[in-house]
C-alpha atoms as a PDB file:
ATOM      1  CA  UNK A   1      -6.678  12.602 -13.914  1.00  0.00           C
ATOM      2  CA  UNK A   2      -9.662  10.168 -14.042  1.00  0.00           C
ATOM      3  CA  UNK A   3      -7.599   8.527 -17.173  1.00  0.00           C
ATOM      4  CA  UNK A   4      -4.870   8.261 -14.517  1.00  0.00           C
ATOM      5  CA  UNK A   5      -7.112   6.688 -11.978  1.00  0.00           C
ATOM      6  CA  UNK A   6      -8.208   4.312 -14.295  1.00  0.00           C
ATOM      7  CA  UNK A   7      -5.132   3.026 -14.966  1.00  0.00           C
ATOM      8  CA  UNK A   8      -3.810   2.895 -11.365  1.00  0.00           C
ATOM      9  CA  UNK A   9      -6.428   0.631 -11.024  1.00  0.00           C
ATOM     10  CA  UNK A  10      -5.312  -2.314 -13.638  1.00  0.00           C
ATOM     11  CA  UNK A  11      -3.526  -4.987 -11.828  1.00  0.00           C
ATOM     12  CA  UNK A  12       0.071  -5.819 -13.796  1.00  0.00           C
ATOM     13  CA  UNK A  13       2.320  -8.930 -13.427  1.00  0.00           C
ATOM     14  CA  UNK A  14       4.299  -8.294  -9.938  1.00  0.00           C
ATOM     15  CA  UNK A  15       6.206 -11.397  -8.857  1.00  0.00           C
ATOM     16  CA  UNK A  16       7.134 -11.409  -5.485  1.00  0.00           C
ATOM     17  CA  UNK A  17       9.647 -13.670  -3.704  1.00  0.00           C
ATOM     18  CA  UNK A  18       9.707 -14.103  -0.394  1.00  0.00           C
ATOM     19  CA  UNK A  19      13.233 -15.084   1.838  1.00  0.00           C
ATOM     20  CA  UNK A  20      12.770 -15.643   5.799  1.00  0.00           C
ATOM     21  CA  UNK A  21      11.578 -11.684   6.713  1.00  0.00           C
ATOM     22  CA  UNK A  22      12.871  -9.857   3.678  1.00  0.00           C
ATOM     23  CA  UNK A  23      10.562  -9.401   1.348  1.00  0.00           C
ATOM     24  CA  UNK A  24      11.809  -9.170  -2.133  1.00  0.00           C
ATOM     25  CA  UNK A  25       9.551  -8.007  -5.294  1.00  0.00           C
ATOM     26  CA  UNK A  26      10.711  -7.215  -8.919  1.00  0.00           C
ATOM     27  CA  UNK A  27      13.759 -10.159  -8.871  1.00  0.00           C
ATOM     28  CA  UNK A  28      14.968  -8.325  -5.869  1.00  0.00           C
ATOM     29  CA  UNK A  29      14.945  -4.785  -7.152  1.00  0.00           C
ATOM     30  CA  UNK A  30      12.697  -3.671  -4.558  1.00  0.00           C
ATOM     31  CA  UNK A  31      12.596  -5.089  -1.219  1.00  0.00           C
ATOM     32  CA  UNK A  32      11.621  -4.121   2.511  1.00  0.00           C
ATOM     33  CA  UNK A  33      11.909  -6.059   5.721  1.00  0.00           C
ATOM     34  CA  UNK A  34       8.071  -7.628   7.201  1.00  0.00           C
ATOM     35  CA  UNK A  35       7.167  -8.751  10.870  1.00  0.00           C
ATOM     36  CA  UNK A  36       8.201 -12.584  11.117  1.00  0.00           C
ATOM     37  CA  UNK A  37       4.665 -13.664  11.477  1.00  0.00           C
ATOM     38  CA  UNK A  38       3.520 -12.397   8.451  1.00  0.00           C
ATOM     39  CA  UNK A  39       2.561 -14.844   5.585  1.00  0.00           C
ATOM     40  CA  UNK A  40       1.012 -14.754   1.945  1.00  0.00           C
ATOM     41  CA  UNK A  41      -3.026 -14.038   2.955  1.00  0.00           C
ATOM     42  CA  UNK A  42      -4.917 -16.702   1.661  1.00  0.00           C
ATOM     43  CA  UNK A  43      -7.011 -15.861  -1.296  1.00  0.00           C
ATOM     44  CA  UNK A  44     -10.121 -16.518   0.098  1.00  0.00           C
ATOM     45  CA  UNK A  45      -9.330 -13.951   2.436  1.00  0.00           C
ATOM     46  CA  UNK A  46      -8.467 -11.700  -0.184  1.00  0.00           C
ATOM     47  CA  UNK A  47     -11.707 -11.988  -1.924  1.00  0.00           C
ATOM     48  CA  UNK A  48     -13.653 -10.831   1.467  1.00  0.00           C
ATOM     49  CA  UNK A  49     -11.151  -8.145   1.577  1.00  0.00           C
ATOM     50  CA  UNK A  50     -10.884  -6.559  -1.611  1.00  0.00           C
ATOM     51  CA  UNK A  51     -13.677  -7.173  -3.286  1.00  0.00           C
ATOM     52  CA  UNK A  52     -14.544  -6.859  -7.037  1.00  0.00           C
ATOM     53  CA  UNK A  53     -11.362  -8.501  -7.556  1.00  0.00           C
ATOM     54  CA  UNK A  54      -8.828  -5.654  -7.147  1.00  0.00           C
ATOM     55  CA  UNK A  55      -6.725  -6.930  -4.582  1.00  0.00           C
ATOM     56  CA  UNK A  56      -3.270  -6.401  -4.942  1.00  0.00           C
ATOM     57  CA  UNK A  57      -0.471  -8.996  -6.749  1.00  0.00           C
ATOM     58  CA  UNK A  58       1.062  -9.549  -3.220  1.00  0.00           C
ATOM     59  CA  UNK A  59      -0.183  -9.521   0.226  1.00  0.00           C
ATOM     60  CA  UNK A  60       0.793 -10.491   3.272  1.00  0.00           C
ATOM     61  CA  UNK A  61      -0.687 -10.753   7.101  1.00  0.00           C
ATOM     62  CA  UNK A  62      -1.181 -11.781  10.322  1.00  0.00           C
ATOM     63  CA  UNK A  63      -2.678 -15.252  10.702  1.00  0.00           C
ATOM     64  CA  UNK A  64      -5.974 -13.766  10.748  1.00  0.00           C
ATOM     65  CA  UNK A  65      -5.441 -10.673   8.061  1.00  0.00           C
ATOM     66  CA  UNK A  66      -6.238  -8.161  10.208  1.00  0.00           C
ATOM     67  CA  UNK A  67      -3.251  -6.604  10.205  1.00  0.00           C
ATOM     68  CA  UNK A  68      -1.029  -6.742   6.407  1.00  0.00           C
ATOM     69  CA  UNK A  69       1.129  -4.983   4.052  1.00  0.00           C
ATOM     70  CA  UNK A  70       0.084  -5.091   0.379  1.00  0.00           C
ATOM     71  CA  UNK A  71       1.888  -3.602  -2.258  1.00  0.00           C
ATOM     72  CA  UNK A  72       1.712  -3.700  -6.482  1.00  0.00           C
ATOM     73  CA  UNK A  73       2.477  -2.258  -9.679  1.00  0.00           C
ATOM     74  CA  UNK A  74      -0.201  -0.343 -11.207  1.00  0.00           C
ATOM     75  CA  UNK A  75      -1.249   1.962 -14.399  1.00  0.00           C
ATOM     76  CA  UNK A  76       1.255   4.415 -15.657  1.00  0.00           C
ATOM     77  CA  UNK A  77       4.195   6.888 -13.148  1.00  0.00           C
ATOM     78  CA  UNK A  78       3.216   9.572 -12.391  1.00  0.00           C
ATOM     79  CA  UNK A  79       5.983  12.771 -12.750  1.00  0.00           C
ATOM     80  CA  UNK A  80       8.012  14.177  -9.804  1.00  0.00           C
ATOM     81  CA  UNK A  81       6.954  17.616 -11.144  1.00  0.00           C
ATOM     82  CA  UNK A  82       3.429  16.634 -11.116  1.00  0.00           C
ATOM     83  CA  UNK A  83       3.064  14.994  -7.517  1.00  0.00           C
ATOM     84  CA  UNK A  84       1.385  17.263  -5.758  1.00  0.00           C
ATOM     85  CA  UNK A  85      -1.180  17.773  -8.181  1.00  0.00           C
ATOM     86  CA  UNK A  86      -1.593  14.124  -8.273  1.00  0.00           C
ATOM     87  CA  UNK A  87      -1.686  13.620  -4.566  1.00  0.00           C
ATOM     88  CA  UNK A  88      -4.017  16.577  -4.309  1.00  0.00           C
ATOM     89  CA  UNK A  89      -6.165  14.659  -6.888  1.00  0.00           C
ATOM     90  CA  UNK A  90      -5.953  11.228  -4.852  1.00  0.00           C
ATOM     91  CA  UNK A  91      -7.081  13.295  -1.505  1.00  0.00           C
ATOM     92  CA  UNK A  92     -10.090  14.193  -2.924  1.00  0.00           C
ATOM     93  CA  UNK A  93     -10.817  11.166  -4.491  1.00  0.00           C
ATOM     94  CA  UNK A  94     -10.329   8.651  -1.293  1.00  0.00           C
ATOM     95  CA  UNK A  95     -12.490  11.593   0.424  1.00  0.00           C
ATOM     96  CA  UNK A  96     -15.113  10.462  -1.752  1.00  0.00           C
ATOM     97  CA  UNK A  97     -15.006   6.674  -1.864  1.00  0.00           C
ATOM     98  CA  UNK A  98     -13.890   5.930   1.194  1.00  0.00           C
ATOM     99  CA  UNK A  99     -16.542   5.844   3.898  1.00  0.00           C
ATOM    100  CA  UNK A 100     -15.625   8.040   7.237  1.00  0.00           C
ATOM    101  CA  UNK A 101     -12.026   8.457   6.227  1.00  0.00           C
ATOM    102  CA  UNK A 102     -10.296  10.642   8.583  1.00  0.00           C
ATOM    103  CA  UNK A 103      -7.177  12.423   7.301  1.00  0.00           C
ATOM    104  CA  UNK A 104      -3.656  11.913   9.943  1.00  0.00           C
ATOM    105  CA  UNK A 105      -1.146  13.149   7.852  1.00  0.00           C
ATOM    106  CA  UNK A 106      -1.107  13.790   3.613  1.00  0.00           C
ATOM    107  CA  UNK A 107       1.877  14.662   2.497  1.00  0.00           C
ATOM    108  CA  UNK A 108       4.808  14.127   0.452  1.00  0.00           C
ATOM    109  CA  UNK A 109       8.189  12.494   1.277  1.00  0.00           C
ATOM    110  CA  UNK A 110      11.513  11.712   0.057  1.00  0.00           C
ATOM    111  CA  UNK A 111      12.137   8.315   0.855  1.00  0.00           C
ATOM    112  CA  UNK A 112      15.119   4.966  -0.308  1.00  0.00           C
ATOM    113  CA  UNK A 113      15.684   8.328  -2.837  1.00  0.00           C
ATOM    114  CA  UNK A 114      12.117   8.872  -4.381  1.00  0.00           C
ATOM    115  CA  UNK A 115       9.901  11.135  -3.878  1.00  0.00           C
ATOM    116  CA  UNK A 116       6.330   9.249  -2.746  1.00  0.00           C
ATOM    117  CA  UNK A 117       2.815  10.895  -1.562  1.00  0.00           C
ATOM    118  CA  UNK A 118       2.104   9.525   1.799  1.00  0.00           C
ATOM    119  CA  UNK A 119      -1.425   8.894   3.176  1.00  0.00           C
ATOM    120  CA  UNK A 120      -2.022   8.028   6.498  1.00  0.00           C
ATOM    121  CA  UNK A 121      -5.822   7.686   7.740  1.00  0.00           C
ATOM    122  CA  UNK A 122      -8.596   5.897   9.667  1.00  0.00           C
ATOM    123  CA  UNK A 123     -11.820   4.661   7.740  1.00  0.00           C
ATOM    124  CA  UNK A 124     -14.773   2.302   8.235  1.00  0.00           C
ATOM    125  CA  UNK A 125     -14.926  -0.723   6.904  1.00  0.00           C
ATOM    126  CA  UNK A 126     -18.289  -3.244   7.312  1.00  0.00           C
ATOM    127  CA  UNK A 127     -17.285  -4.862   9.898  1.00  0.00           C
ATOM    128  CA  UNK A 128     -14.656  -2.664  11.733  1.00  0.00           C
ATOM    129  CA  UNK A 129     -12.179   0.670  11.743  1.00  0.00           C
ATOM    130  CA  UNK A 130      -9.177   0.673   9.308  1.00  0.00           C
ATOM    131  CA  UNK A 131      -5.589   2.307  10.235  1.00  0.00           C
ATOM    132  CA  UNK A 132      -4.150   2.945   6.593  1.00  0.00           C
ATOM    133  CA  UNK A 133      -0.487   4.021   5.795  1.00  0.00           C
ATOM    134  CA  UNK A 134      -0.238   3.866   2.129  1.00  0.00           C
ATOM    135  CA  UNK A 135       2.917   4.763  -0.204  1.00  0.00           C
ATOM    136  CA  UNK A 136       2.865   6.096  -3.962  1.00  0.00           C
ATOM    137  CA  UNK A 137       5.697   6.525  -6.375  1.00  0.00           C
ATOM    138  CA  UNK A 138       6.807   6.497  -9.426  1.00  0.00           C
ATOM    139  CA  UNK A 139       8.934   3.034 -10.792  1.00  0.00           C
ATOM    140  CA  UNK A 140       9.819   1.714 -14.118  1.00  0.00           C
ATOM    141  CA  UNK A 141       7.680   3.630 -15.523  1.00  0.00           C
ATOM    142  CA  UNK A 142       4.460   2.497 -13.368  1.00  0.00           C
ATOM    143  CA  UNK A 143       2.992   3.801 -10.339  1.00  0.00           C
ATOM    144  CA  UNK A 144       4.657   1.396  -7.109  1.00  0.00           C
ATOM    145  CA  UNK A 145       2.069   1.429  -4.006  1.00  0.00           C
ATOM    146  CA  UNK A 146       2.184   0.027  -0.328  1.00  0.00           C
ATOM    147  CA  UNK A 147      -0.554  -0.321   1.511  1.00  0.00           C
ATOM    148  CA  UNK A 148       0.014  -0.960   5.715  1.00  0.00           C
ATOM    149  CA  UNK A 149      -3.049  -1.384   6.672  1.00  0.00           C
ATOM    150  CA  UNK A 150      -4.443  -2.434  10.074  1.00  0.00           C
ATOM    151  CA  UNK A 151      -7.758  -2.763  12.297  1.00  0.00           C
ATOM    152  CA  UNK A 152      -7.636  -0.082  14.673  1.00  0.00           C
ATOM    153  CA  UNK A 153      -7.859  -2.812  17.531  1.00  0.00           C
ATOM    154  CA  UNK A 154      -4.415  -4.366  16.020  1.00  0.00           C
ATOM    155  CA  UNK A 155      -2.998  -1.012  15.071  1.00  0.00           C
ATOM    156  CA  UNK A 156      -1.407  -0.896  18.302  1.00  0.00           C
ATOM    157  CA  UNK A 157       0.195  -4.123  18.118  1.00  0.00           C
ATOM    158  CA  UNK A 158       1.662  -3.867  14.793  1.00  0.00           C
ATOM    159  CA  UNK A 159       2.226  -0.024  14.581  1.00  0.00           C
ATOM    160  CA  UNK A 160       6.407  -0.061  15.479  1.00  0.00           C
ATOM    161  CA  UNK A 161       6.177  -3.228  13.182  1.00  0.00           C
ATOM    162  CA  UNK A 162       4.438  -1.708   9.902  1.00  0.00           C
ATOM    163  CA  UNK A 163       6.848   1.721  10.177  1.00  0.00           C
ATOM    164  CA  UNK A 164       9.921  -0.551  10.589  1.00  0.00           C
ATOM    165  CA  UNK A 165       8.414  -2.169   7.353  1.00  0.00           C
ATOM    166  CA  UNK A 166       7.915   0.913   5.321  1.00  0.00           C
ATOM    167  CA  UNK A 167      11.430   2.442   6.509  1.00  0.00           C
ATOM    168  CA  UNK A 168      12.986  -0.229   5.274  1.00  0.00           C
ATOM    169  CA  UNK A 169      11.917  -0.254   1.692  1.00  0.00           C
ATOM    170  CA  UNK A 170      14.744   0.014  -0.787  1.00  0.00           C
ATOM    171  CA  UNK A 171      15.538   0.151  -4.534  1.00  0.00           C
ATOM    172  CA  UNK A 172      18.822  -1.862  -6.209  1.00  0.00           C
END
């Protein structure tokens, strides 16, 4: 499982192209509907944000990045049969690195017809509280993640928004 975690880590090509509010990755094979406002975050923003240079391939915001959906292609799939011991794994693993993360809901879910361990939770960040939805599954033959992720003072704001977003993510 650490070999697994390792992997998940490495950033792969993942070309995103983006038409009006549908969001369209893997020359259109995956896409999902974002709010209006949202834009590419700037990468100096993304080096304040994700630091030691693991951001994700594509992410996108508010005008101030407080609120965004990030999503990439990473390390190897992970089996259907295998997905609860993997998202068992995962739980214990963002217990330990991420600083006063407090559990929502942890689960798995069939969802655009894939199964996909689903992690919604609060945590501190340096300068503020983090609302996290984040998506796992397996795709073409790599593990496919989305990350909503929000302040807790914009998680309000944006919550209907960032659901609407991850409802409507779909495979070709």
């Amino acid at each position: 499982m650490i070999r697994f975690l390792a992997v998940l880590s490495l950033l792969l090509t993942f070309v995103p192209i983006v038409d009006a509010k549908t969001i369209s990755l893997e020359d259109g094979a995956v896409t999902f509907e974002a709010p209006d406002e949202f834009d590419a975050v700037p990468d100096e923003i993304l080096a304040a944000k994700y630091p030691a240079s693991r951001a994700p391939r594509y992410v996108i915001g508010n005008e101030d990045a407080g609120t965004t959906i990030a999503c990439d292609l990473k390390g190897k799939a992970f089996p259907d049969e295998q997905i609860e011991e993997v998202r068992a794994y995962l739980t214990g693993t963002f217990e330990r690195v991420i600083p006063g993360a407090e559990w929502i809901d942890n689960k798995v879910i069939d969802h655009a017809g894939k199964k996909w361990i689903y992690f919604e939770l609060t945590s501190n960040a340096v300068d503020t509280d983090i609302h996290n939805i984040m998506l796992f599954t397996g795709y073409r033959g790599q593990t496919l993640m989305f990350n909503f992720n929000s302040t807790r003072q914009q998680f309000e704001r944006y919550e209907d928004e960032l659901r609407r977003s991850m409802a409507s993510i779909k495979f070709r």
